[in-house]
PDB file of N, CA and C in Angstrom:
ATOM      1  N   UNK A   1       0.850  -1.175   0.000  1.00  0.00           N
ATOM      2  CA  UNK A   1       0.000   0.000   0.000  1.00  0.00           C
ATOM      3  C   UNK A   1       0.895   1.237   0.000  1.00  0.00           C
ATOM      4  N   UNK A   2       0.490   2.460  -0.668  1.00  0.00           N
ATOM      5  CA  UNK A   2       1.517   3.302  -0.875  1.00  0.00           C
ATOM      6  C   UNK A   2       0.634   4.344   0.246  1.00  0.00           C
ATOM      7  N   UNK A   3       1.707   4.907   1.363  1.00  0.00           N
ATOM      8  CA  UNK A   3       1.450   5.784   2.670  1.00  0.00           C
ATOM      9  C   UNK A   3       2.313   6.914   1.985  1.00  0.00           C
ATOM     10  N   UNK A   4       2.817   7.121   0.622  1.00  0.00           N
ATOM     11  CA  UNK A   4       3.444   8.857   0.533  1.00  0.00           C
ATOM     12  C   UNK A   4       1.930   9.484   0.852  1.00  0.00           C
ATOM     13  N   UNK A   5       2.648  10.775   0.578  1.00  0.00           N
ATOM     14  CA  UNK A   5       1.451  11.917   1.111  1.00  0.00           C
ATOM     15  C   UNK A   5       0.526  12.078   0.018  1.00  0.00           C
ATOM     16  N   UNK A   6       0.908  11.665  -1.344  1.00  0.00           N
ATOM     17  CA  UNK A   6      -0.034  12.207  -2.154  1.00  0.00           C
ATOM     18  C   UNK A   6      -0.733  10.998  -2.232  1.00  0.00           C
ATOM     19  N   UNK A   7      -0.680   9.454  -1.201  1.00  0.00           N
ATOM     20  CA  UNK A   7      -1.755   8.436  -1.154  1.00  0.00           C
ATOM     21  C   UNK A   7      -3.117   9.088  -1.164  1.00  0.00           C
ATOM     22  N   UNK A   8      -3.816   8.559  -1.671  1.00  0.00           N
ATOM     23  CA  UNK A   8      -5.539   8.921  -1.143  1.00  0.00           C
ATOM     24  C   UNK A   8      -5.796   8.659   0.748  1.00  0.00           C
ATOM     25  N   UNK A   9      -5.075   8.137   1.180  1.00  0.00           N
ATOM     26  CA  UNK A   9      -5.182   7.748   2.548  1.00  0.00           C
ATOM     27  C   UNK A   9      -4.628   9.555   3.297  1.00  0.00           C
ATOM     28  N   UNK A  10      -3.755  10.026   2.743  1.00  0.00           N
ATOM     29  CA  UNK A  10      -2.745  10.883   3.016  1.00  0.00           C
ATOM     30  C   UNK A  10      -4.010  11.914   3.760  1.00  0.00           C
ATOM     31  N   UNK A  11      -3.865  12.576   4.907  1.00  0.00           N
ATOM     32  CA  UNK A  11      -4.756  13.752   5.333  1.00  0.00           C
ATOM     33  C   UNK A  11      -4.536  14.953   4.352  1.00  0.00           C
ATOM     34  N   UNK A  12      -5.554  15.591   3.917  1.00  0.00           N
ATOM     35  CA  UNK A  12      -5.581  16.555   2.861  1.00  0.00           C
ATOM     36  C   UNK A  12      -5.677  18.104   3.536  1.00  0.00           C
ATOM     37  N   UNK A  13      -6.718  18.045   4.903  1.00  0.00           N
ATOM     38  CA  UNK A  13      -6.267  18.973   5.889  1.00  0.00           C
ATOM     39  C   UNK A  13      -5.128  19.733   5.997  1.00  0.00           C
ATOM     40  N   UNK A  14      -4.425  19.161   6.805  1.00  0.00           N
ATOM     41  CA  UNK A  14      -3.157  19.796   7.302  1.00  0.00           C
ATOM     42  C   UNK A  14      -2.507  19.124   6.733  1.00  0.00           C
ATOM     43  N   UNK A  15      -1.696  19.257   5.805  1.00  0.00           N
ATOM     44  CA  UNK A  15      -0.810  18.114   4.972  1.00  0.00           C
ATOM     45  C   UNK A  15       0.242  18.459   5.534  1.00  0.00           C
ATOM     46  N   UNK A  16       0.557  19.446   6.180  1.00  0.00           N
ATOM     47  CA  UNK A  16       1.971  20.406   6.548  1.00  0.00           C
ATOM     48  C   UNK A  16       2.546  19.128   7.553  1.00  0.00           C
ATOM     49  N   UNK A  17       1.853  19.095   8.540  1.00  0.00           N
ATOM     50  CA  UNK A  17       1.921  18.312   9.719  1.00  0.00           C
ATOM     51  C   UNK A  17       2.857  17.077   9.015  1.00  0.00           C
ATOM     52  N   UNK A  18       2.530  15.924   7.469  1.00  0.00           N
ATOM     53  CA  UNK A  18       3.087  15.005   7.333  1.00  0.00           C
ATOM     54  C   UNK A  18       4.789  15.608   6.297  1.00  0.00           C
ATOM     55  N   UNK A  19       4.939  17.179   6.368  1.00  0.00           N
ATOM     56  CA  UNK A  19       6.376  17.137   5.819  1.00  0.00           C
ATOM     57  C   UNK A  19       7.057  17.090   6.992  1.00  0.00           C
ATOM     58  N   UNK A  20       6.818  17.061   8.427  1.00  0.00           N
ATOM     59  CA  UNK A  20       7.572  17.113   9.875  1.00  0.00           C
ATOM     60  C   UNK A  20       8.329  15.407   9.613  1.00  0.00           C
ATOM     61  N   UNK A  21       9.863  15.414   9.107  1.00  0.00           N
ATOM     62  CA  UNK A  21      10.432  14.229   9.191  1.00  0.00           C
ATOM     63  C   UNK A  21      10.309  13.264  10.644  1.00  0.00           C
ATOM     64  N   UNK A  22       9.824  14.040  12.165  1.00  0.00           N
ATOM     65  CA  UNK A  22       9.900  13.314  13.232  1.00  0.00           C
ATOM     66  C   UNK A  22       8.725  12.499  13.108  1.00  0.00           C
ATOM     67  N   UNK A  23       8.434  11.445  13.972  1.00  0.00           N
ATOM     68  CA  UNK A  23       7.721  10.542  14.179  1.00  0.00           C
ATOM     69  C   UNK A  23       5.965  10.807  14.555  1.00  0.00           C
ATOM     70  N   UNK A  24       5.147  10.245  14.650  1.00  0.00           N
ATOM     71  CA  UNK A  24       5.137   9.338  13.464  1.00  0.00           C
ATOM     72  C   UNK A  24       5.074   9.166  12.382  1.00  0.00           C
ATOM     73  N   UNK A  25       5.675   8.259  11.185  1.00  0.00           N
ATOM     74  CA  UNK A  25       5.280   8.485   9.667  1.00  0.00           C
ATOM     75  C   UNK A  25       3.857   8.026   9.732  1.00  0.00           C
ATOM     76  N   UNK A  26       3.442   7.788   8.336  1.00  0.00           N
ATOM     77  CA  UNK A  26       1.785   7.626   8.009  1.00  0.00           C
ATOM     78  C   UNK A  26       1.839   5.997   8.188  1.00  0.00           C
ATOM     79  N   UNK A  27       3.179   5.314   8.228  1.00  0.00           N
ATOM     80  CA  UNK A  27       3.138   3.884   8.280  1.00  0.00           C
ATOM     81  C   UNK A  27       2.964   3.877   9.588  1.00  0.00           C
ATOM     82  N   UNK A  28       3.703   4.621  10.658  1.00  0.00           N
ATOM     83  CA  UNK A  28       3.902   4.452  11.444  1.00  0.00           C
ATOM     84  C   UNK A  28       2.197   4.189  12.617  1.00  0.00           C
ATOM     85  N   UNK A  29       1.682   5.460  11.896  1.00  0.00           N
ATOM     86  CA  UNK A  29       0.221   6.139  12.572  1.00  0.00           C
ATOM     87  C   UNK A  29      -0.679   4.628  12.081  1.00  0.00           C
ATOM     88  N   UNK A  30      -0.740   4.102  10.948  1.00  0.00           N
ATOM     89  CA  UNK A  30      -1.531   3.013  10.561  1.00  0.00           C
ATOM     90  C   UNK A  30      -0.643   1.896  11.557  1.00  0.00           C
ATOM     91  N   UNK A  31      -0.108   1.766  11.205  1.00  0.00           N
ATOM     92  CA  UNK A  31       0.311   0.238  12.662  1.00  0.00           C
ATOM     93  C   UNK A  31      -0.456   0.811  13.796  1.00  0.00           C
ATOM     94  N   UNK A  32       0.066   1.809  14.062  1.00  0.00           N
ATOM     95  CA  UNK A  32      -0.515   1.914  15.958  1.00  0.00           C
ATOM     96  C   UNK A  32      -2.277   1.996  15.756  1.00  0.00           C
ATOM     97  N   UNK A  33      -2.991   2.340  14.718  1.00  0.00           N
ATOM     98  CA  UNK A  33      -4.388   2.193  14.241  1.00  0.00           C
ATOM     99  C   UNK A  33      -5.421   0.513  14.700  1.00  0.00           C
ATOM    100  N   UNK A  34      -4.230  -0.344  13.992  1.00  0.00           N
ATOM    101  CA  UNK A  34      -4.106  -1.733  13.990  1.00  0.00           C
ATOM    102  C   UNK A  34      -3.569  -1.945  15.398  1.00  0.00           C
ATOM    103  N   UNK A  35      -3.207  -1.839  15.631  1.00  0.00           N
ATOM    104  CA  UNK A  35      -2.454  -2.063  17.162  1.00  0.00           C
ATOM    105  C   UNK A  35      -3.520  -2.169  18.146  1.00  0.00           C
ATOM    106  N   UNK A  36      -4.047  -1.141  17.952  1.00  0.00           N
ATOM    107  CA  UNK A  36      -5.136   0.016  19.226  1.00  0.00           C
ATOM    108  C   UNK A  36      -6.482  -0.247  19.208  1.00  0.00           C
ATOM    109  N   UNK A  37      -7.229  -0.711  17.866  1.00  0.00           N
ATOM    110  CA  UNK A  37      -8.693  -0.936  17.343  1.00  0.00           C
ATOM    111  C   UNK A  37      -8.417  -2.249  16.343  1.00  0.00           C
ATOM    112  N   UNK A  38      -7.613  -2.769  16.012  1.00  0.00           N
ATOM    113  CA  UNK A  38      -7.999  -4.040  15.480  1.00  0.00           C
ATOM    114  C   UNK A  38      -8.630  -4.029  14.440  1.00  0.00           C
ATOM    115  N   UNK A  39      -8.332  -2.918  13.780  1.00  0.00           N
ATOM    116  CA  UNK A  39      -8.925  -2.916  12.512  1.00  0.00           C
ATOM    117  C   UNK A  39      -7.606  -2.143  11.324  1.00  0.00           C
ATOM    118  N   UNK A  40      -6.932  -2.092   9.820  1.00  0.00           N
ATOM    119  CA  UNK A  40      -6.114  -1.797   9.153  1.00  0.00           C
ATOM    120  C   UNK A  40      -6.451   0.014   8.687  1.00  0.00           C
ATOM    121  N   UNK A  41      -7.533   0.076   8.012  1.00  0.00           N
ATOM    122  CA  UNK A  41      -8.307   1.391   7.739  1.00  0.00           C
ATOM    123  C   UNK A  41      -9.912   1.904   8.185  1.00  0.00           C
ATOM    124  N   UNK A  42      -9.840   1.879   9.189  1.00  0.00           N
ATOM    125  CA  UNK A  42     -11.014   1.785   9.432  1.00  0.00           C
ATOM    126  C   UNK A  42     -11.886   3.394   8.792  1.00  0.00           C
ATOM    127  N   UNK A  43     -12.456   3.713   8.248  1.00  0.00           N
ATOM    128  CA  UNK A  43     -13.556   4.822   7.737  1.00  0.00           C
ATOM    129  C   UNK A  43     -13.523   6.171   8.799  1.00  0.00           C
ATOM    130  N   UNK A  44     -13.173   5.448  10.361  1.00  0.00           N
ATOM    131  CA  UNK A  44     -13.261   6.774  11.178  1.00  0.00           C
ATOM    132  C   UNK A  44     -12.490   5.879  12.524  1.00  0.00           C
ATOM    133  N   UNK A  45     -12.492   7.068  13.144  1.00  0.00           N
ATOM    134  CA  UNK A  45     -11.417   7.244  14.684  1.00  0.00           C
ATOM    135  C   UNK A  45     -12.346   8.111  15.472  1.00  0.00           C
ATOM    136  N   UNK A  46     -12.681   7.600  16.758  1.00  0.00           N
ATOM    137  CA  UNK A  46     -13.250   8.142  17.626  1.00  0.00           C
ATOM    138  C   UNK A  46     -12.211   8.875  18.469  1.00  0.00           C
ATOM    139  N   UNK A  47     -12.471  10.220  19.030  1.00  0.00           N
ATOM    140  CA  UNK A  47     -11.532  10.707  19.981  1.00  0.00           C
ATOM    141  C   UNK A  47     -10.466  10.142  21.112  1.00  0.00           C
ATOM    142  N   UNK A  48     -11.299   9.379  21.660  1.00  0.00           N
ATOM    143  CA  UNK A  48     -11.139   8.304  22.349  1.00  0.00           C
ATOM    144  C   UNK A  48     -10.039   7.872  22.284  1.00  0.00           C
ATOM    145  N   UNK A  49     -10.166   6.850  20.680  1.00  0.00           N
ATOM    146  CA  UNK A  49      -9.192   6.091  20.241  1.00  0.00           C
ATOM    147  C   UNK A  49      -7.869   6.708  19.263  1.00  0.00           C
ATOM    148  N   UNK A  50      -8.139   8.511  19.154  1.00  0.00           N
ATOM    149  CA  UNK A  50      -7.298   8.832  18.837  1.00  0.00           C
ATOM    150  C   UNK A  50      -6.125   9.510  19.922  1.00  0.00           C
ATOM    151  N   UNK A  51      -7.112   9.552  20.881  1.00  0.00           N
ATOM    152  CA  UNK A  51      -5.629   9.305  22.711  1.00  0.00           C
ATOM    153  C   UNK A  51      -5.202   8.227  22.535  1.00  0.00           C
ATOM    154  N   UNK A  52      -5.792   7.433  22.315  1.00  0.00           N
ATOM    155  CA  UNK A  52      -4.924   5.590  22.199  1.00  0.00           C
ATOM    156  C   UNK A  52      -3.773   5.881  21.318  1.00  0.00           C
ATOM    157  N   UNK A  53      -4.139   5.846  20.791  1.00  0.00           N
ATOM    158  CA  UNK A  53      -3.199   5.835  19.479  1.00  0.00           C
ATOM    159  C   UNK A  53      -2.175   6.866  19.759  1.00  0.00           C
ATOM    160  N   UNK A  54      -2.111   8.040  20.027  1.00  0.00           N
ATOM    161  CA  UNK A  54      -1.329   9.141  20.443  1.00  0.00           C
ATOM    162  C   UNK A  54      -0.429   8.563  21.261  1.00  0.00           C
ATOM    163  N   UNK A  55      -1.090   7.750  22.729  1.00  0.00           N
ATOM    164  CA  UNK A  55      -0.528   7.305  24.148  1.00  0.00           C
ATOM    165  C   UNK A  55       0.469   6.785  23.127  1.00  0.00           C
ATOM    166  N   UNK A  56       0.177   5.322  22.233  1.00  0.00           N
ATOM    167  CA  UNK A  56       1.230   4.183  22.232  1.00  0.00           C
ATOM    168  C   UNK A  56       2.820   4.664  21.662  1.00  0.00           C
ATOM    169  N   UNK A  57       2.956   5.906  21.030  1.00  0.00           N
ATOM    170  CA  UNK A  57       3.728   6.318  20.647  1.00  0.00           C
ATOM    171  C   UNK A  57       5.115   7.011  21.473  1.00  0.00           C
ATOM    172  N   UNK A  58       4.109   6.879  22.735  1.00  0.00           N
ATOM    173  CA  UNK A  58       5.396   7.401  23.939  1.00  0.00           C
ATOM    174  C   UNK A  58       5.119   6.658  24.785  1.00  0.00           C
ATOM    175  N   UNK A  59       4.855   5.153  24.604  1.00  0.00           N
ATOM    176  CA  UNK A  59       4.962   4.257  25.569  1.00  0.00           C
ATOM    177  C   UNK A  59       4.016   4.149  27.291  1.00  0.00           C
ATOM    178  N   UNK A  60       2.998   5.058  27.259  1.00  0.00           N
ATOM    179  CA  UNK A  60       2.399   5.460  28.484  1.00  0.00           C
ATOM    180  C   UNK A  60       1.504   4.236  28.636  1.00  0.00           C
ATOM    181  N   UNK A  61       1.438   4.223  30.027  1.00  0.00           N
ATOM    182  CA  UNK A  61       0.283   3.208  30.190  1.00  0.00           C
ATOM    183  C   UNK A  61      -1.039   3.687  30.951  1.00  0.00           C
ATOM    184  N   UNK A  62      -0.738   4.994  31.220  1.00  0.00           N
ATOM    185  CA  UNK A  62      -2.476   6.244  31.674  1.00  0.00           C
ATOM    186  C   UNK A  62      -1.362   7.504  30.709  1.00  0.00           C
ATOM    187  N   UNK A  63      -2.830   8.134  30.768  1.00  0.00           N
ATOM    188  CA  UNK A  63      -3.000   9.488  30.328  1.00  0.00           C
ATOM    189  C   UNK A  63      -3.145  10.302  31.220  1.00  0.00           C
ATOM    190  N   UNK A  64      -2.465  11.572  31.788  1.00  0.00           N
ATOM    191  CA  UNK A  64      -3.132  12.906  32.419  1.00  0.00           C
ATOM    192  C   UNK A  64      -4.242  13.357  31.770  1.00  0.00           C
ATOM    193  N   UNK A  65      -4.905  14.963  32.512  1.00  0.00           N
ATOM    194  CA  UNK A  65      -5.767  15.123  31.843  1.00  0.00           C
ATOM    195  C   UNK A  65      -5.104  16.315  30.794  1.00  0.00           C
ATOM    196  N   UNK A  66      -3.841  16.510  31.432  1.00  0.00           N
ATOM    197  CA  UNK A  66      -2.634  17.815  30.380  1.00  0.00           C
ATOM    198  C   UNK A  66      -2.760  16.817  28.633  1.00  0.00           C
ATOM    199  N   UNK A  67      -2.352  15.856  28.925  1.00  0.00           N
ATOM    200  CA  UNK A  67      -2.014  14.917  27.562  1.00  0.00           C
ATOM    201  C   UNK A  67      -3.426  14.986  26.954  1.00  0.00           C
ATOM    202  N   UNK A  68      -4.497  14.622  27.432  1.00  0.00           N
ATOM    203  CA  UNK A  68      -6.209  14.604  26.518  1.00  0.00           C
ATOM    204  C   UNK A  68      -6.501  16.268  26.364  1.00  0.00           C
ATOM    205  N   UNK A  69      -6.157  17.273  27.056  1.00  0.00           N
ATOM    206  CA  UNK A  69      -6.265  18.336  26.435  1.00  0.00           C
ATOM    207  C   UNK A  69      -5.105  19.062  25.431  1.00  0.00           C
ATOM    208  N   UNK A  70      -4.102  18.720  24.972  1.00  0.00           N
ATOM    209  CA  UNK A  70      -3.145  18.236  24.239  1.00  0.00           C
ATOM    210  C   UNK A  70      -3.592  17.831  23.007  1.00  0.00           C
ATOM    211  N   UNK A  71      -4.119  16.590  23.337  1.00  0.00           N
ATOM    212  CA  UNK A  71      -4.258  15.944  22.113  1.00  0.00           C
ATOM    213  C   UNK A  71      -5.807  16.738  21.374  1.00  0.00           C
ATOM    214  N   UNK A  72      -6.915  17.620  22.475  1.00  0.00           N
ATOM    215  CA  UNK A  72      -8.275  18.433  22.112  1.00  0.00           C
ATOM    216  C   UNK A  72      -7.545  19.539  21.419  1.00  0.00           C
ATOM    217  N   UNK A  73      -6.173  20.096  21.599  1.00  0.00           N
ATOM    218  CA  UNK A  73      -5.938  21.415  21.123  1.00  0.00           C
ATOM    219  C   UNK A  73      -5.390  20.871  19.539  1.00  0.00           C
ATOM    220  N   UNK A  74      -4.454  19.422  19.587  1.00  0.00           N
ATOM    221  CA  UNK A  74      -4.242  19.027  17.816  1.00  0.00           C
ATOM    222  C   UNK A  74      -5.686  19.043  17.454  1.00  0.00           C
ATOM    223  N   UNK A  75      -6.666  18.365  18.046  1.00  0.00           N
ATOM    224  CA  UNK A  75      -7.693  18.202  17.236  1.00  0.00           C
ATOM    225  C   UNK A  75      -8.122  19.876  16.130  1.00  0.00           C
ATOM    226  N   UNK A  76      -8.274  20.729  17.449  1.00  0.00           N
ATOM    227  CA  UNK A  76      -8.777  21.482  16.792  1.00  0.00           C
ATOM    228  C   UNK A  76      -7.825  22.903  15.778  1.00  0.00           C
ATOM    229  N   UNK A  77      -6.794  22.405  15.782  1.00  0.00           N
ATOM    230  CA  UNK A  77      -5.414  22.555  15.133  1.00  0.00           C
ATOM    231  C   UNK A  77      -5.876  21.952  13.336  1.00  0.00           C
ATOM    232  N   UNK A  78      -5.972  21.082  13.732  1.00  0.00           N
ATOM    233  CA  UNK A  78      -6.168  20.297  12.274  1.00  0.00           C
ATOM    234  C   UNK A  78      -7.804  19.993  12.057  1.00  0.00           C
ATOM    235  N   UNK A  79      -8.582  20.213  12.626  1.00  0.00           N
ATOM    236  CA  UNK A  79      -9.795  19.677  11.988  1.00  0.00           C
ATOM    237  C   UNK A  79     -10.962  20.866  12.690  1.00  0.00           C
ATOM    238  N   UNK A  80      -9.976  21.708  13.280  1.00  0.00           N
ATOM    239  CA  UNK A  80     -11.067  23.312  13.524  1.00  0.00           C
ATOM    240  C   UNK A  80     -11.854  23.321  14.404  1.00  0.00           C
ATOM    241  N   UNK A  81     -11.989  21.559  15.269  1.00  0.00           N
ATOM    242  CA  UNK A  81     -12.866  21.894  16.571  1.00  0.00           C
ATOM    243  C   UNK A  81     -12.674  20.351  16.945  1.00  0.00           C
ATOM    244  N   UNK A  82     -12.839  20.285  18.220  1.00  0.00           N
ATOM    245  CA  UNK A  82     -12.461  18.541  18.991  1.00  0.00           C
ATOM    246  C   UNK A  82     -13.825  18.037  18.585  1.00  0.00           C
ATOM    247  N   UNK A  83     -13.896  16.769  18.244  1.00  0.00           N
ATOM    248  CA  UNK A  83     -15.736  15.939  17.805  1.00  0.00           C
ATOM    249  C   UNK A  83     -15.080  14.464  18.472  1.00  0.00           C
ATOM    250  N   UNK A  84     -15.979  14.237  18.420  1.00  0.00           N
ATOM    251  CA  UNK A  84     -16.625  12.940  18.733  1.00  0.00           C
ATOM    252  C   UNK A  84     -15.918  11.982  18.199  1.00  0.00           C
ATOM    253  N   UNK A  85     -15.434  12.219  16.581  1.00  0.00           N
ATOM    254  CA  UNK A  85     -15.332  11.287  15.758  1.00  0.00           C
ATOM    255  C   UNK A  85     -14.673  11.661  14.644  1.00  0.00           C
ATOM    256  N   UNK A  86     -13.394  10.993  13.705  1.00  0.00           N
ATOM    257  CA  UNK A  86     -12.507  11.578  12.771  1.00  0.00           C
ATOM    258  C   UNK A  86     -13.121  10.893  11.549  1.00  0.00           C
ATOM    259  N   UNK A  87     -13.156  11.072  10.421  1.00  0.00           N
ATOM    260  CA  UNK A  87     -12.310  10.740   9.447  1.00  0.00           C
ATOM    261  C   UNK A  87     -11.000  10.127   9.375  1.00  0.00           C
ATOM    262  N   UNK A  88     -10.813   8.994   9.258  1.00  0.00           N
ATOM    263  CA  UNK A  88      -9.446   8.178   9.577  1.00  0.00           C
ATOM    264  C   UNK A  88      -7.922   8.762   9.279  1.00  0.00           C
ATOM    265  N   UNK A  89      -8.533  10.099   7.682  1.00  0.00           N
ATOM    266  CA  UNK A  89      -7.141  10.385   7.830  1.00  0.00           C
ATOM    267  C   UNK A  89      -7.103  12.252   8.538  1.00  0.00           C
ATOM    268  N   UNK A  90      -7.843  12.523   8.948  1.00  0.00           N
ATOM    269  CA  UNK A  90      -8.481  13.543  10.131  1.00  0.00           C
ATOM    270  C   UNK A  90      -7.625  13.002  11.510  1.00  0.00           C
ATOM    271  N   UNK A  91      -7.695  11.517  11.458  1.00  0.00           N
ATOM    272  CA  UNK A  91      -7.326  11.127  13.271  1.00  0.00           C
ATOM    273  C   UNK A  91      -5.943  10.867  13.010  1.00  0.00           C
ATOM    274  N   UNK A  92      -5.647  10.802  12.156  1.00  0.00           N
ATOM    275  CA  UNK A  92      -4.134  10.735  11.796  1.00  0.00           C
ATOM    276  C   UNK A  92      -3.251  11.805  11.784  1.00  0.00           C
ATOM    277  N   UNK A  93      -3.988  12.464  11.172  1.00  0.00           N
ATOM    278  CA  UNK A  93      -3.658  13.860  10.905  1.00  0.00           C
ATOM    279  C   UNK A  93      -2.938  14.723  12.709  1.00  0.00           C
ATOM    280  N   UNK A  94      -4.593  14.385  13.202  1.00  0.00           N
ATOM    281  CA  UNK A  94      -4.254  15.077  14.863  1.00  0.00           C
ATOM    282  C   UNK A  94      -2.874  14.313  15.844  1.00  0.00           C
ATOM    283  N   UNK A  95      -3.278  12.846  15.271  1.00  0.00           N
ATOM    284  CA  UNK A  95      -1.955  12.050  16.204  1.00  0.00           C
ATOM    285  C   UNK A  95      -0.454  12.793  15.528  1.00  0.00           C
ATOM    286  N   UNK A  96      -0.432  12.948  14.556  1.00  0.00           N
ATOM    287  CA  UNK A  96       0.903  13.720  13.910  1.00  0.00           C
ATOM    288  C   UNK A  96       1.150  14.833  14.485  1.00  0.00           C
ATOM    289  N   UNK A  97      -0.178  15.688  14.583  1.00  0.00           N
ATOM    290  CA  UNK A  97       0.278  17.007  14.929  1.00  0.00           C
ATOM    291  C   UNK A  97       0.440  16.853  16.475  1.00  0.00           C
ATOM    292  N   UNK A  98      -0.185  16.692  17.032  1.00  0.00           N
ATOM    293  CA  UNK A  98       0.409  15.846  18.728  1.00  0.00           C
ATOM    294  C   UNK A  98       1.288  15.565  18.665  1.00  0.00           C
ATOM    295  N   UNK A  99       2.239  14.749  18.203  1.00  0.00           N
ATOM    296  CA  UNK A  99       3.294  13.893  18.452  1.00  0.00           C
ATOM    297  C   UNK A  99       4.401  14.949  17.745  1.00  0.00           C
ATOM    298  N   UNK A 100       4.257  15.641  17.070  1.00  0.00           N
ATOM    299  CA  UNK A 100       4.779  16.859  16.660  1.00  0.00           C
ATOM    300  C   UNK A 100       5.334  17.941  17.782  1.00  0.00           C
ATOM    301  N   UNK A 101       4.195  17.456  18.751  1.00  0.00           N
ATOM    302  CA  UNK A 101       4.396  18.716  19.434  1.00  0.00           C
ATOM    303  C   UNK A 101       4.679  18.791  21.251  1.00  0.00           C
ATOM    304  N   UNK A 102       4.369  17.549  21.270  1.00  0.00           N
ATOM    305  CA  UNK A 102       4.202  16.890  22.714  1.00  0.00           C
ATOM    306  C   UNK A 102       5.443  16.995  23.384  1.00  0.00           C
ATOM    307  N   UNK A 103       5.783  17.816  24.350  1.00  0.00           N
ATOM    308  CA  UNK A 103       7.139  17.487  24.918  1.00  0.00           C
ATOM    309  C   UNK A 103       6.821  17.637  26.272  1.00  0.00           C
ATOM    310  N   UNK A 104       5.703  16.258  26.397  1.00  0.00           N
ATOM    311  CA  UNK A 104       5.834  15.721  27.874  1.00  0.00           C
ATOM    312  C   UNK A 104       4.700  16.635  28.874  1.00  0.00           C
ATOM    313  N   UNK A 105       4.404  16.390  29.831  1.00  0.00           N
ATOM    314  CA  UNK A 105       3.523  17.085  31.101  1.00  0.00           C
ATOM    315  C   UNK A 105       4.282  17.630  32.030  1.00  0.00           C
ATOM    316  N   UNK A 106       3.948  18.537  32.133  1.00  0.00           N
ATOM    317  CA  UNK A 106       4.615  19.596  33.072  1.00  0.00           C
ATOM    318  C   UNK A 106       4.588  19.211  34.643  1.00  0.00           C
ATOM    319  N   UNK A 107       3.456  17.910  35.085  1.00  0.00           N
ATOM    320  CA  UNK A 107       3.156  17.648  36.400  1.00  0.00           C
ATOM    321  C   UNK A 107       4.421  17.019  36.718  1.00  0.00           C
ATOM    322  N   UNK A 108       4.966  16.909  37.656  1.00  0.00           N
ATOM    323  CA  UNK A 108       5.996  15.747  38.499  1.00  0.00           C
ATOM    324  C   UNK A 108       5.364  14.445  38.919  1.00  0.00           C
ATOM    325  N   UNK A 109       4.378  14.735  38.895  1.00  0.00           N
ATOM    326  CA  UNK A 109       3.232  13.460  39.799  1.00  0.00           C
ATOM    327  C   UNK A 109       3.353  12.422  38.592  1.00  0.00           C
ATOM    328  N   UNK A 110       3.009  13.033  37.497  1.00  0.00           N
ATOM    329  CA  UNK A 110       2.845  12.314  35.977  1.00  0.00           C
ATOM    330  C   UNK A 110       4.284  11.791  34.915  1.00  0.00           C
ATOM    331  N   UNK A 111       5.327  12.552  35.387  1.00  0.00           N
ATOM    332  CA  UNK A 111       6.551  12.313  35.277  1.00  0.00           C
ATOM    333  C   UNK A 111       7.380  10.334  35.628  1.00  0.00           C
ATOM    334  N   UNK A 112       6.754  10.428  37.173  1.00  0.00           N
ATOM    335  CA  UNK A 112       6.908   9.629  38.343  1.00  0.00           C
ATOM    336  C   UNK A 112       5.529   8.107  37.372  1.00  0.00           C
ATOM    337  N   UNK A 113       4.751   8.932  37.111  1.00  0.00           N
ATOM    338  CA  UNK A 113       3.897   7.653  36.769  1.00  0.00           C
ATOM    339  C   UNK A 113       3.995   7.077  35.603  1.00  0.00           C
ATOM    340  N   UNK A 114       4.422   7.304  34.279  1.00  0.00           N
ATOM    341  CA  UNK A 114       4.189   7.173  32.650  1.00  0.00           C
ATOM    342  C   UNK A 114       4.946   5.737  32.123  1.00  0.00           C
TER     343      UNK A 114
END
């Protein structure tokens, strides 16, 4: 399956987000997809499961509530407002721009726990 950017899979949104050479690539974001929901392309990504998917990329095993509002501010970064529910390459899109941008929680408590 071809994951360049000009794939049909490729987010058309914020495309900017997939010239960032750091992690994750679009291969990368589809494994952890499969990983997380058990499904290869699924049609859509619930918010939910686009914290999942975000988490597995830095190894966490909880979330703060700094990291889910984090991941509400990519949402509405790339798709103009946090919903319910993505477009698959919408939830991709936000895990990129998250992971783009994430450098960690400012709590000590959360430091100590991750």
């Amino acid at each position: 399956m071809s994951t360049s950017v000009e794939s049909p899979l490729a987010p058309s949104i914020a495309p900017d987000v997939w010239a960032d050479p750091r992690r994750p690539s679009l291969d990368q974001a589809l494994d952890a997809v499969f990983r997380v929901i058990g499904q290869r392309e699924p049609d859509r990504l619930t918010h939910p499961q686009v914290v999942a998917i975000a988490r597995t990329f830095f190894h966490y095993t909880w979330v703060c509530r700094f990291f889910t509002m984090q991941v509400e501010d990519a949402a509405e970064r790339v798709n103009g407002v946090c919903a319910d529910d993505y477009p698959l390459p919408v939830g991709l899109a936000i895990v990129k721009d998250f992971c783009n941008r994430w450098n960690g929680c400012p709590e000590e408590a959360c430091r100590r726990n991750s």
